[in-house]
N, C-alpha and C. Protein backbone atom coordinates (compact mmCIF):
# COMPACT_ATOMS: atom_id res chain seq x y z
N UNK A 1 -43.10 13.14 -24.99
CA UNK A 1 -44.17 12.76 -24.09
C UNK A 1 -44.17 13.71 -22.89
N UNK A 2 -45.25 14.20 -22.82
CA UNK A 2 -45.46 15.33 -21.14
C UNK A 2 -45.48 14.15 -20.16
N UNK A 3 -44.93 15.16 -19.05
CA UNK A 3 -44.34 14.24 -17.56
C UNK A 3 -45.66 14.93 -16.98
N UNK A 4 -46.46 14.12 -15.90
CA UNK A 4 -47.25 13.95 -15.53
C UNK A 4 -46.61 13.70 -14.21
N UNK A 5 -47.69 14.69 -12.96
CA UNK A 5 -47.32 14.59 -11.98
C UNK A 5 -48.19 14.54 -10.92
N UNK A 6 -48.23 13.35 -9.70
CA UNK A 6 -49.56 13.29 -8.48
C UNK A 6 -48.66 13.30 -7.22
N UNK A 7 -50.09 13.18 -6.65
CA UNK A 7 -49.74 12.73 -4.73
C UNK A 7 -51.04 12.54 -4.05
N UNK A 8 -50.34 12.18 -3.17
CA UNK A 8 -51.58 11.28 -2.33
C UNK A 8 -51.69 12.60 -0.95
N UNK A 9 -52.25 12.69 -0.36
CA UNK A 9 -52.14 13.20 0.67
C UNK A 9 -53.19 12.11 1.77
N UNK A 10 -51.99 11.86 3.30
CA UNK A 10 -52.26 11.01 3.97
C UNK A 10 -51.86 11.02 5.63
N UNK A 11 -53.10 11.57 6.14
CA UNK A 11 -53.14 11.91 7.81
C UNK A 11 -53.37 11.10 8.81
N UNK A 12 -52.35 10.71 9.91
CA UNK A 12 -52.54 10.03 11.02
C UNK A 12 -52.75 10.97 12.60
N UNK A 13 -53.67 11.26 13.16
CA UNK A 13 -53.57 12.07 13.89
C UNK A 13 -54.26 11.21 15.16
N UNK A 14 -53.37 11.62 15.76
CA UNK A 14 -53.05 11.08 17.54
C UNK A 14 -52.17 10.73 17.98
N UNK A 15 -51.85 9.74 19.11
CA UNK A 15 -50.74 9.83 20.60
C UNK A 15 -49.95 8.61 19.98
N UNK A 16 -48.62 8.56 19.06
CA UNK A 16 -48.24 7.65 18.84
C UNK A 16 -46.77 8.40 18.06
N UNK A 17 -45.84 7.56 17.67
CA UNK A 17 -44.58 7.46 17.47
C UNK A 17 -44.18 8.23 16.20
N UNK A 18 -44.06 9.25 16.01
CA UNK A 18 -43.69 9.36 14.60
C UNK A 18 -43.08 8.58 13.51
N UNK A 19 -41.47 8.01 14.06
CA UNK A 19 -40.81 6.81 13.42
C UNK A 19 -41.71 5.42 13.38
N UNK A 20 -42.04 5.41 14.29
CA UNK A 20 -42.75 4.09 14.27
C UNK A 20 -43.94 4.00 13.28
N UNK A 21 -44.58 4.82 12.97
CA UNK A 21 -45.91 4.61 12.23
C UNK A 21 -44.94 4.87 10.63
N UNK A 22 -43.71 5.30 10.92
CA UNK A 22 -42.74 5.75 9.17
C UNK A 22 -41.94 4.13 9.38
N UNK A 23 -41.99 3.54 9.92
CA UNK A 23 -41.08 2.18 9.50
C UNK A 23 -42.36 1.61 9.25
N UNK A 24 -43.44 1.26 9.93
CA UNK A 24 -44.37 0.54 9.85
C UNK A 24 -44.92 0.79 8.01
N UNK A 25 -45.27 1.43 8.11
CA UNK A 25 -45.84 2.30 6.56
C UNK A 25 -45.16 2.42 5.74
N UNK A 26 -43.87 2.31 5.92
CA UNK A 26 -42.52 2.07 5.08
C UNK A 26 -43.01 3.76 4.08
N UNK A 27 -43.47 4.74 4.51
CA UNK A 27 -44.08 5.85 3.94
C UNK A 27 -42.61 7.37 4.39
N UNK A 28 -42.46 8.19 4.18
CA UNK A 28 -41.73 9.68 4.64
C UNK A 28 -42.61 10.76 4.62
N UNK A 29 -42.61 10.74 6.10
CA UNK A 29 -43.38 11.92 6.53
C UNK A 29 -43.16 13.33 5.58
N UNK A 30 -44.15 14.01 5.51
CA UNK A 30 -43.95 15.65 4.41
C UNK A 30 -43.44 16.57 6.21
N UNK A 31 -42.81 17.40 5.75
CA UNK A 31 -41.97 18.33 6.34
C UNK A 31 -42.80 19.00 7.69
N UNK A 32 -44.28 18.78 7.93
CA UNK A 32 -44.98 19.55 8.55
C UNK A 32 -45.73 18.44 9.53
N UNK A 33 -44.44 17.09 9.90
CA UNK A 33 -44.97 16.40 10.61
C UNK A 33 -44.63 16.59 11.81
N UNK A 34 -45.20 16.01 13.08
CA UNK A 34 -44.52 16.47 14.50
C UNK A 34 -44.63 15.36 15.61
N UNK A 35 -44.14 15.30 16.42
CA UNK A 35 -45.07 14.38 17.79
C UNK A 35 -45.59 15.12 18.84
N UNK A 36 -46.32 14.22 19.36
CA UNK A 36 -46.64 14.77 20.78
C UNK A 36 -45.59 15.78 21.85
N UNK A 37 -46.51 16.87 22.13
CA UNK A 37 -45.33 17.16 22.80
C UNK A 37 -44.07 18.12 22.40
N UNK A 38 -43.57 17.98 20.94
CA UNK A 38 -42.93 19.22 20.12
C UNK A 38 -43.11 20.32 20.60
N UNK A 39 -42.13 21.62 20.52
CA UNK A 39 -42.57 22.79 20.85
C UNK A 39 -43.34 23.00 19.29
N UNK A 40 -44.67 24.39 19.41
CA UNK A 40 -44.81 24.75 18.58
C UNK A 40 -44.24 25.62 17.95
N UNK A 41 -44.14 27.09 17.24
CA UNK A 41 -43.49 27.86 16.69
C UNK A 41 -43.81 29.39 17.66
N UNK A 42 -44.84 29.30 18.80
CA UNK A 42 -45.47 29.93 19.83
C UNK A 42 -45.03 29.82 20.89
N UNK A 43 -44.42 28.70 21.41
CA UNK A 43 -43.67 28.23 22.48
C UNK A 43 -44.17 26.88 23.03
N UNK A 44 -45.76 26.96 22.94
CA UNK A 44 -46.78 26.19 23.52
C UNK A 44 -46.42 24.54 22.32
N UNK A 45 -47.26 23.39 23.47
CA UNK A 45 -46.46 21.97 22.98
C UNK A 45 -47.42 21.58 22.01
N UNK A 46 -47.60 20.43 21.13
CA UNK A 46 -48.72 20.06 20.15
C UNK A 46 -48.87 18.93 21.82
N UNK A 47 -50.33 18.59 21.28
CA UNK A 47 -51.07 17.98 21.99
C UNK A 47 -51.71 16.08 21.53
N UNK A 48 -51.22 16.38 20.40
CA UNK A 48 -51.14 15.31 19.53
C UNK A 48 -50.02 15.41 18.46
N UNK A 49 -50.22 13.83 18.14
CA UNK A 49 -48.90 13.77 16.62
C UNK A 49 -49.76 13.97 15.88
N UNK A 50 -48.93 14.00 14.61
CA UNK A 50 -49.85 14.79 13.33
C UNK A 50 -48.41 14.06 12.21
């Protein structure tokens, strides 16, 4: 039998908790999540969570 493979892709964007919206959602953020405030990879901060 072929293995078959999906995903969902699923965005919360604005001023709120990273952990908190991942306990709530009982969900794991993908690797390219951040909060408010984070440095970026520029120096400059994100302005929202993502």
């Amino acid at each position: 039998m072929e293995k078959n493979s999906c995903y969902t892709y699923f965005n919360i964007r604005g001023d709120f908790e990273l952990n908190e919206i991942t306990k709530l959602l009982d969900i794991k953020p993908y690797k390219s999540s951040f909060n408010k405030g984070d440095l970026r990879r520029n120096g400059q901060r994100f302005e929202f969570s993502s």
